[in-house]
Every structure is written in structure tokens, then in C-alpha cells.
PDB file of N, CA and C in Angstrom:
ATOM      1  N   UNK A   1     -56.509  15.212 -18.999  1.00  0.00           N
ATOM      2  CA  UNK A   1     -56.433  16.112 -20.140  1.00  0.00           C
ATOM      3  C   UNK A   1     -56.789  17.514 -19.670  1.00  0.00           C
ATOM      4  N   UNK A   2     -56.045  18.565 -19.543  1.00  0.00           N
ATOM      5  CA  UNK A   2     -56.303  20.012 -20.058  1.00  0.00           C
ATOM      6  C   UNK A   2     -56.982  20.361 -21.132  1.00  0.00           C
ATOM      7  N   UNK A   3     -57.716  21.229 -20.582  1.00  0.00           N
ATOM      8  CA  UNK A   3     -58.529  21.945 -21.729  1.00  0.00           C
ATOM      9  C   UNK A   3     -57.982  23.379 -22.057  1.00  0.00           C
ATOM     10  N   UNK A   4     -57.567  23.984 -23.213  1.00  0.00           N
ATOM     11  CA  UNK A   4     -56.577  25.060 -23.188  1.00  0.00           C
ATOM     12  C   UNK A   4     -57.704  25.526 -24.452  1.00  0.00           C
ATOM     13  N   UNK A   5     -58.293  27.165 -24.354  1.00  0.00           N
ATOM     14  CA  UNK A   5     -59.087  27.313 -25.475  1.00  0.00           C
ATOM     15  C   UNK A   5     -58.674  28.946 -25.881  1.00  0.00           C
ATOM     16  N   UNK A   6     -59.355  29.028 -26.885  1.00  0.00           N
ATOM     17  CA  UNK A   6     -58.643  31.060 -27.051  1.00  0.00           C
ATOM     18  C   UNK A   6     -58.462  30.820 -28.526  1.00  0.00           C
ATOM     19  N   UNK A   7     -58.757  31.954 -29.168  1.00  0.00           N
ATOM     20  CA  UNK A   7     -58.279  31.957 -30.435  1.00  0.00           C
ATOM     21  C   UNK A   7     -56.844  31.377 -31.298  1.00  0.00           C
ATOM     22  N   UNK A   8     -55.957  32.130 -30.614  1.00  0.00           N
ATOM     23  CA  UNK A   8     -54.959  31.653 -30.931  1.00  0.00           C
ATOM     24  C   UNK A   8     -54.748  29.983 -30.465  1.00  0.00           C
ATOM     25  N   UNK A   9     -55.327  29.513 -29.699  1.00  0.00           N
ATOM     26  CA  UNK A   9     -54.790  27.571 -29.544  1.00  0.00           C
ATOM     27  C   UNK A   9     -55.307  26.946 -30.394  1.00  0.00           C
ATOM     28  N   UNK A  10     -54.168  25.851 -30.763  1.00  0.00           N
ATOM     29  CA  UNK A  10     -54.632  24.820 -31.481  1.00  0.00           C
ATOM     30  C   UNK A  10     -55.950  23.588 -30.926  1.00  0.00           C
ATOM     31  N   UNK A  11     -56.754  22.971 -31.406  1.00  0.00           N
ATOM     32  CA  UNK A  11     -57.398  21.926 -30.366  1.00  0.00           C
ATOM     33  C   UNK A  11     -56.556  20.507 -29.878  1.00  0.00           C
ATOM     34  N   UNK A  12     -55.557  20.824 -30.850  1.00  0.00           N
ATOM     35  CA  UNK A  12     -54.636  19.556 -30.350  1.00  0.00           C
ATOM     36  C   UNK A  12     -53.746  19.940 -29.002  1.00  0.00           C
ATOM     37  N   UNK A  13     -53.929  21.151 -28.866  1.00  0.00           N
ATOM     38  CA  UNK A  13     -52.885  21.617 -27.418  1.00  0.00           C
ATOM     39  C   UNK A  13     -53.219  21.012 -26.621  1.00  0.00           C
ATOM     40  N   UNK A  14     -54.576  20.632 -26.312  1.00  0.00           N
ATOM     41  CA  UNK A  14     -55.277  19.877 -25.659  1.00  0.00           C
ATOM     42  C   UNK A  14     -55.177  18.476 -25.278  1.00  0.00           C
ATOM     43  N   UNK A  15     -54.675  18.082 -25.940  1.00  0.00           N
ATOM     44  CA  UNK A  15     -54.348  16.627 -25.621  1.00  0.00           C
ATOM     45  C   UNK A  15     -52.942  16.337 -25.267  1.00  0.00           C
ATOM     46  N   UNK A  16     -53.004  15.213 -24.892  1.00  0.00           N
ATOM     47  CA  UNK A  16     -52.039  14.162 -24.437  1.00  0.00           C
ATOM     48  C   UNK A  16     -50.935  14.149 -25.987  1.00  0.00           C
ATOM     49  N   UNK A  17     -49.518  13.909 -25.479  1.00  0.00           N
ATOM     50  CA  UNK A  17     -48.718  13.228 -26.410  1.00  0.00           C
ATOM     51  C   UNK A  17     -49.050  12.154 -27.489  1.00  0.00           C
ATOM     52  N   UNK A  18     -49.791  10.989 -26.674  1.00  0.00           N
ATOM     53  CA  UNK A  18     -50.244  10.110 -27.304  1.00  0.00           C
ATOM     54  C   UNK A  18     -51.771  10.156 -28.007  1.00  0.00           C
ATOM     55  N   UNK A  19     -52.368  11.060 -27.535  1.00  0.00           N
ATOM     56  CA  UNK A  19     -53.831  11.310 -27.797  1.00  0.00           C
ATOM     57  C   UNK A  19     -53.068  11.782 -29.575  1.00  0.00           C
ATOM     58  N   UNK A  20     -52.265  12.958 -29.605  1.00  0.00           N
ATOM     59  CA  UNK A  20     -52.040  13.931 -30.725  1.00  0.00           C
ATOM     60  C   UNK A  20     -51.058  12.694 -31.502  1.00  0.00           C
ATOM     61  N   UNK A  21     -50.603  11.547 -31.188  1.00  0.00           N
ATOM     62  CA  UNK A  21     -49.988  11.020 -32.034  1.00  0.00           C
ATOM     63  C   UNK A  21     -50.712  10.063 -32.731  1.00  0.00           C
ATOM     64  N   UNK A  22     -51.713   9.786 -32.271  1.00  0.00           N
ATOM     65  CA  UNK A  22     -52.812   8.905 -32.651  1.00  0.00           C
ATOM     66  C   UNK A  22     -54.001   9.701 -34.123  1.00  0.00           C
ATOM     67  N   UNK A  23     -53.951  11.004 -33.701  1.00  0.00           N
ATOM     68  CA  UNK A  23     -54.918  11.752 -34.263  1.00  0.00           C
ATOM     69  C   UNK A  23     -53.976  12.055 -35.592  1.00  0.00           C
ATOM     70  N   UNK A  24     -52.723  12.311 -35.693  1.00  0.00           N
ATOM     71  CA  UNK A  24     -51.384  12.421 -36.830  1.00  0.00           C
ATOM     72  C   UNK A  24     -51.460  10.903 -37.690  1.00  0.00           C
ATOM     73  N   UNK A  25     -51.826   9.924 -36.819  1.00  0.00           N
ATOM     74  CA  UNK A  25     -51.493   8.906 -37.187  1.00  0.00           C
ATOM     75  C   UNK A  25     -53.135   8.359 -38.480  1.00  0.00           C
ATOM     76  N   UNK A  26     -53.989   9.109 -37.326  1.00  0.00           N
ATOM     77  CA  UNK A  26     -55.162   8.457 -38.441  1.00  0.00           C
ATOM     78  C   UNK A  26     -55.382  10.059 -39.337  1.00  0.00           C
ATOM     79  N   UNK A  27     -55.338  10.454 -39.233  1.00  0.00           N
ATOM     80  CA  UNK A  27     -55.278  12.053 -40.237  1.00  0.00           C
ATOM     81  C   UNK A  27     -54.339  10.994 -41.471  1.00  0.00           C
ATOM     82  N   UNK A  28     -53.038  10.513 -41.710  1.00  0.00           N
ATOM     83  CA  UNK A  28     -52.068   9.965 -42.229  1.00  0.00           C
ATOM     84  C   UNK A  28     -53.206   8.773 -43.083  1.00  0.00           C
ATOM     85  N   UNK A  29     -53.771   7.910 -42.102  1.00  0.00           N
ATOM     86  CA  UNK A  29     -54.944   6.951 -42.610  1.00  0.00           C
ATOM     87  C   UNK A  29     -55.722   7.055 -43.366  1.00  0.00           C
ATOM     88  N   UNK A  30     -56.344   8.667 -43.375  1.00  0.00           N
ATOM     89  CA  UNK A  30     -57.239   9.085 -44.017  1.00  0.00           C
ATOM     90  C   UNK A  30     -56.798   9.202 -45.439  1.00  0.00           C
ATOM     91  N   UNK A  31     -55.988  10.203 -44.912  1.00  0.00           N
ATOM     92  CA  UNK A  31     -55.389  10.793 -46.904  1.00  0.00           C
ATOM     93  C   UNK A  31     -55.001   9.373 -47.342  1.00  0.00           C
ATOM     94  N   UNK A  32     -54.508   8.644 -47.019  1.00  0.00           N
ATOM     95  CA  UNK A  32     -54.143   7.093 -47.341  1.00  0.00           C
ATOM     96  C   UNK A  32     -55.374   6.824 -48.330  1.00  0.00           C
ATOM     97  N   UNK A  33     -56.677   6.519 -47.333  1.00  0.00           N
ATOM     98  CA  UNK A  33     -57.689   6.509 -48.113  1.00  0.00           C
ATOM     99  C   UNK A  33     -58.152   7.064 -48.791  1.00  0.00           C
ATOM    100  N   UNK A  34     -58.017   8.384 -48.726  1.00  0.00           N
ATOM    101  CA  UNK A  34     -58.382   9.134 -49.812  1.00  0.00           C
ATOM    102  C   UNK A  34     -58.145   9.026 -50.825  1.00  0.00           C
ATOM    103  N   UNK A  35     -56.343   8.846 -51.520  1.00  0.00           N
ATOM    104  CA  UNK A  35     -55.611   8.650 -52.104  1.00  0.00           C
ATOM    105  C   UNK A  35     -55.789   7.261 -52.803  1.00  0.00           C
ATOM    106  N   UNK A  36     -56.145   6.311 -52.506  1.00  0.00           N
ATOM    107  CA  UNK A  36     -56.669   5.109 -53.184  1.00  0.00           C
ATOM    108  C   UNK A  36     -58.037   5.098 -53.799  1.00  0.00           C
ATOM    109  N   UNK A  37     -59.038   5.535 -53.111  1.00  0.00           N
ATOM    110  CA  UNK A  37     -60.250   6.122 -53.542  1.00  0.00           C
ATOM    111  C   UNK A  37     -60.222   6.619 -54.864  1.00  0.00           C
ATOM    112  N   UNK A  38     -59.457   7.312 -54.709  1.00  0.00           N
ATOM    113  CA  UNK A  38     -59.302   8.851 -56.129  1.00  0.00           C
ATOM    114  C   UNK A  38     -58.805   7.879 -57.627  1.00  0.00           C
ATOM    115  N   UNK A  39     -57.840   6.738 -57.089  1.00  0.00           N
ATOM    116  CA  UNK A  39     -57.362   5.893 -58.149  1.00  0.00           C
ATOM    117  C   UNK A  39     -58.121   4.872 -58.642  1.00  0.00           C
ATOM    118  N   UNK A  40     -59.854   4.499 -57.745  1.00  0.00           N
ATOM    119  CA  UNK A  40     -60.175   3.855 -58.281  1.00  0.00           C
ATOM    120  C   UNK A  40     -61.663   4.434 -58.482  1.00  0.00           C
ATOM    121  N   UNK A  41     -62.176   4.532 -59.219  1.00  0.00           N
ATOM    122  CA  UNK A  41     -63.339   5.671 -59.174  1.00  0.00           C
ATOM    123  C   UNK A  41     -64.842   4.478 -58.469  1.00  0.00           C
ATOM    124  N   UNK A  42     -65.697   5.391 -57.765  1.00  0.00           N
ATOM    125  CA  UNK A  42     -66.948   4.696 -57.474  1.00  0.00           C
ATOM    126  C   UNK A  42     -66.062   3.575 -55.850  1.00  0.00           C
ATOM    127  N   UNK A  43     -65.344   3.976 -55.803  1.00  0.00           N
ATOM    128  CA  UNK A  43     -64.428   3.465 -54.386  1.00  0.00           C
ATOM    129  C   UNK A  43     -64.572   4.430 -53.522  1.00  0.00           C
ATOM    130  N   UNK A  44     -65.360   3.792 -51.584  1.00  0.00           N
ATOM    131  CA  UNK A  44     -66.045   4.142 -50.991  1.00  0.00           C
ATOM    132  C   UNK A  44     -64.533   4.691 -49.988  1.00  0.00           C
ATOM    133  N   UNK A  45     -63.743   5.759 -50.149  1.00  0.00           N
ATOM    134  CA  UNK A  45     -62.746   6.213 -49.222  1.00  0.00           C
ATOM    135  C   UNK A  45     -63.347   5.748 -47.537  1.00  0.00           C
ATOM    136  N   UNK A  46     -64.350   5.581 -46.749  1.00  0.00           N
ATOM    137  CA  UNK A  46     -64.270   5.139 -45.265  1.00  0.00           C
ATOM    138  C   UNK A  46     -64.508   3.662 -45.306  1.00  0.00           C
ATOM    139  N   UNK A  47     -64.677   3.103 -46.445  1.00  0.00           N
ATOM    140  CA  UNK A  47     -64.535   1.479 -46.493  1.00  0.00           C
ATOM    141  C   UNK A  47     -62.818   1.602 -46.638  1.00  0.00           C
ATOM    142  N   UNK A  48     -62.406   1.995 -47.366  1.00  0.00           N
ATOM    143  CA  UNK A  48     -60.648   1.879 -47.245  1.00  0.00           C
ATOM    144  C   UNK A  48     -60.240   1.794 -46.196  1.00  0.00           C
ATOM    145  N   UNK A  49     -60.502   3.047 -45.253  1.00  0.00           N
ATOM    146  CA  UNK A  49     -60.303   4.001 -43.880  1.00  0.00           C
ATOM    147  C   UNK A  49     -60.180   2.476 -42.776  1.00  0.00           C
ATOM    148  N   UNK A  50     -61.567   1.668 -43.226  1.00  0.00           N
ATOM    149  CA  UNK A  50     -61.548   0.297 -42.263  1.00  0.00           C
ATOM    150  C   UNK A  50     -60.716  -0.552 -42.560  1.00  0.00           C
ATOM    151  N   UNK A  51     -60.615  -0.560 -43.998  1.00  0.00           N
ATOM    152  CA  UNK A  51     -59.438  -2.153 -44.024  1.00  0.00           C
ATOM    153  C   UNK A  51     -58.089  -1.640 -43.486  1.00  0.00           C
ATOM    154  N   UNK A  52     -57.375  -0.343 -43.801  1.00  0.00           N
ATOM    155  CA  UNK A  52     -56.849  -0.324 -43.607  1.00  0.00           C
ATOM    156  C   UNK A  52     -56.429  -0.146 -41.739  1.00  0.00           C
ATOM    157  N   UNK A  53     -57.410   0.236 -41.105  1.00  0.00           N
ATOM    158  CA  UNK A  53     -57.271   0.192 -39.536  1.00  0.00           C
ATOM    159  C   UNK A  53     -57.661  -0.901 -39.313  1.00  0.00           C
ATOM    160  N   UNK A  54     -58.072  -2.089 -39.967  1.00  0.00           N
ATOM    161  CA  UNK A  54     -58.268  -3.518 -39.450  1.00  0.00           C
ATOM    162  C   UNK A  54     -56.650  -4.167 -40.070  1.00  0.00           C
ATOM    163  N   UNK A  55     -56.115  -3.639 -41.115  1.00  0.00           N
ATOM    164  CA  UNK A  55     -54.624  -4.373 -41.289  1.00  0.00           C
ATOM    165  C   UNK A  55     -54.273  -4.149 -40.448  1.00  0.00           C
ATOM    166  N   UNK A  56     -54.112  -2.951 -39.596  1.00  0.00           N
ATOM    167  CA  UNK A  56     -53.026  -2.795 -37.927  1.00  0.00           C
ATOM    168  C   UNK A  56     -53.268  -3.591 -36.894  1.00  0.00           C
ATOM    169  N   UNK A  57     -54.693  -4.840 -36.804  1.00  0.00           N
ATOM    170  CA  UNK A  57     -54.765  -5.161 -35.930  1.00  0.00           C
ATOM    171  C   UNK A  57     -54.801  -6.593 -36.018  1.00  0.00           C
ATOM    172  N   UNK A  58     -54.018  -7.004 -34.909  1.00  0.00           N
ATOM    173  CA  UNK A  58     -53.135  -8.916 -34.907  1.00  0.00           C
ATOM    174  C   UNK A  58     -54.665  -9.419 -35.592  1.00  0.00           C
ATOM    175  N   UNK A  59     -54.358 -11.089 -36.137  1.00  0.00           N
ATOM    176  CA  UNK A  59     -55.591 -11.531 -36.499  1.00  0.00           C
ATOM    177  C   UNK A  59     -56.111 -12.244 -35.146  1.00  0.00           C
ATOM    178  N   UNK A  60     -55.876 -12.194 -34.140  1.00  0.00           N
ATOM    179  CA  UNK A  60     -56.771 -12.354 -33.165  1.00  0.00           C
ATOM    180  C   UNK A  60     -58.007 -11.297 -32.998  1.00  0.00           C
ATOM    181  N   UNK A  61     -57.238 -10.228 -33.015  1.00  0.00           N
ATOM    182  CA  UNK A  61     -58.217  -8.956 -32.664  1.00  0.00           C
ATOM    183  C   UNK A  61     -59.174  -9.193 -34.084  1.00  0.00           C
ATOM    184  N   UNK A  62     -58.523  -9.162 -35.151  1.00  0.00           N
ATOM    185  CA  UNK A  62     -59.485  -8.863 -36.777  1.00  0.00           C
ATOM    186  C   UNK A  62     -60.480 -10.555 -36.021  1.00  0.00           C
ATOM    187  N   UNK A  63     -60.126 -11.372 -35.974  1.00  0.00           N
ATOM    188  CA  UNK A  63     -61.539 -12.254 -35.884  1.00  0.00           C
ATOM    189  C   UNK A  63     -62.158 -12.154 -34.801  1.00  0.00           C
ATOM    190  N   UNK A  64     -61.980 -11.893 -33.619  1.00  0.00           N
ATOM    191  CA  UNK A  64     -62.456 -11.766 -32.373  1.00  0.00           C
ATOM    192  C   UNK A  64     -63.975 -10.338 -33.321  1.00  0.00           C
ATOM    193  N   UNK A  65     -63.490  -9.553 -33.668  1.00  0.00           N
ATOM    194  CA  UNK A  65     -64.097  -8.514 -34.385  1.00  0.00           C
ATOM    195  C   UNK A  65     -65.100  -9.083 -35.531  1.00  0.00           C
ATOM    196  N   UNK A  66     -65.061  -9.846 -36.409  1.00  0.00           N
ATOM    197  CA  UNK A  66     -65.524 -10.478 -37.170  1.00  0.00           C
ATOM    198  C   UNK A  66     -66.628 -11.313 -36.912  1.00  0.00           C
ATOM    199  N   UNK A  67     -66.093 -12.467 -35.601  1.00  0.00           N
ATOM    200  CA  UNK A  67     -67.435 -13.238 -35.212  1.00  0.00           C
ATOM    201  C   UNK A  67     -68.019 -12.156 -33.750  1.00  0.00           C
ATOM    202  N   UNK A  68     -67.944 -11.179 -33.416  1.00  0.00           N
ATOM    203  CA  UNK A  68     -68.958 -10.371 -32.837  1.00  0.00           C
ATOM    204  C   UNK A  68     -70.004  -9.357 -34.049  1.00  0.00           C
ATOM    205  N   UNK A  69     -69.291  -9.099 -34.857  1.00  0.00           N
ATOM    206  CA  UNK A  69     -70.256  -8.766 -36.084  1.00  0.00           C
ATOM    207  C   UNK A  69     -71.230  -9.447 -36.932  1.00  0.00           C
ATOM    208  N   UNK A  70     -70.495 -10.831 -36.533  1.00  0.00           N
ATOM    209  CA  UNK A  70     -71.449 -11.928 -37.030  1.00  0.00           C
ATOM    210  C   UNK A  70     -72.412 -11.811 -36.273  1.00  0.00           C
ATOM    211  N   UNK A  71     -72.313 -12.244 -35.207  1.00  0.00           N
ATOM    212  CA  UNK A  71     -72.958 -12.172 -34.449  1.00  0.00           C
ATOM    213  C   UNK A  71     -73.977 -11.513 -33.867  1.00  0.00           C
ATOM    214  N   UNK A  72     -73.984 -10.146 -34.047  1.00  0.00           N
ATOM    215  CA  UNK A  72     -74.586  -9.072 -34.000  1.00  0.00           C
ATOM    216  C   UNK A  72     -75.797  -9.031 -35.352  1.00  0.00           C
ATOM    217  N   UNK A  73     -75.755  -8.963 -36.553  1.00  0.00           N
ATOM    218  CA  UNK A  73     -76.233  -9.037 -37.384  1.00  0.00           C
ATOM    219  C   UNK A  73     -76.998 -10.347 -37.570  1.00  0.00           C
ATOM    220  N   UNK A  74     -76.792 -11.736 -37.434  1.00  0.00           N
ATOM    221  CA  UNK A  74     -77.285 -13.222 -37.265  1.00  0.00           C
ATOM    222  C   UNK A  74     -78.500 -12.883 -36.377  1.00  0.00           C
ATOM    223  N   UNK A  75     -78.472 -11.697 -35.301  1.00  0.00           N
ATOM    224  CA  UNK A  75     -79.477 -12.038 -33.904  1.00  0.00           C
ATOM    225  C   UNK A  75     -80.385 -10.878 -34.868  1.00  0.00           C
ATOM    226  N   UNK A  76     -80.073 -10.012 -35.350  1.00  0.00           N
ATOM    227  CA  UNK A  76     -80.827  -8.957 -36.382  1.00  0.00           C
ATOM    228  C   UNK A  76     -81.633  -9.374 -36.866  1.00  0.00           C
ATOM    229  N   UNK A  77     -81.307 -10.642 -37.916  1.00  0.00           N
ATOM    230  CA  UNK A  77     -81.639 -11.119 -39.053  1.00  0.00           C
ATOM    231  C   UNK A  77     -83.409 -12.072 -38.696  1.00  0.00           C
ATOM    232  N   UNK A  78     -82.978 -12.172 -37.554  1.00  0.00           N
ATOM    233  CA  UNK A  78     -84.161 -13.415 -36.957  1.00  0.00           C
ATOM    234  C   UNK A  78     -85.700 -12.866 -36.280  1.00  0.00           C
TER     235      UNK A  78
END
């Protein structure tokens, strides 16, 4: 990664193709959440933010994720 700085640059100049398509992509996620939030009042917009970046991921990954959280919290608890 280049670092490109100065008034006039954007901070996305800075990145990679894929870095800036990723950052478009969850910017897109956000207002997503936002936008559902707003329709349901007392609805936590970065709890949305998660389900909806856990729908993108196979259900291997969502449970592999699930029983390490278990997991994590179970060893807490004791």
C-alpha cells in the first residue's frame, strides 16, 4: 500500500483496488443498517451491521464463529 497524503487526496487513494471495494461495499452495509434501524425504532443499527455481515458468510464460517464465541464466554462465565 502507498501512502499518498495532501489536502487535496482522498484517503481512499491510498489503498488497493480491493481494499476501496471492500470499504464501498461495507459503507453500502452500513446505510443498509441504518435504514432498517430507522424503520424499526429502539433497533440497535451495529447489531444489524452484524447479521447482516454474518448473512455473507457460508454456514461453515457462521458456526465455526458461533461455537468459538461460545466458547469464549462459557470459559468467562466459570
Amino acid at each position: 500500500m502507498t501512502l499518498v497524503s495532501g489536502p487535496d487526496v482522498s484517503p481512499l487513494e491510498s489503498l488497493t483496488p480491493e481494499e476501496r471495494a471492500w470499504i464501498v461495499e461495507d459503507e453500502k452495509r452500513w446505510r443498509r443498517a441504518y435504514a432498517i434501524a430507522a424503520e424499526h425504532r429502539g433497533t440497535d443499527a451495529g447489531g444489524i451491521y452484524r447479521v447482516l455481515r454474518n448473512l455473507e458468510k457460508t454456514p461453515t464460517e457462521r458456526l465455526r464463529a458461533g461455537l468459538m464465541h461460545g466458547r469464549l464466554f462459557s470459559s468467562q462465565s466459570r
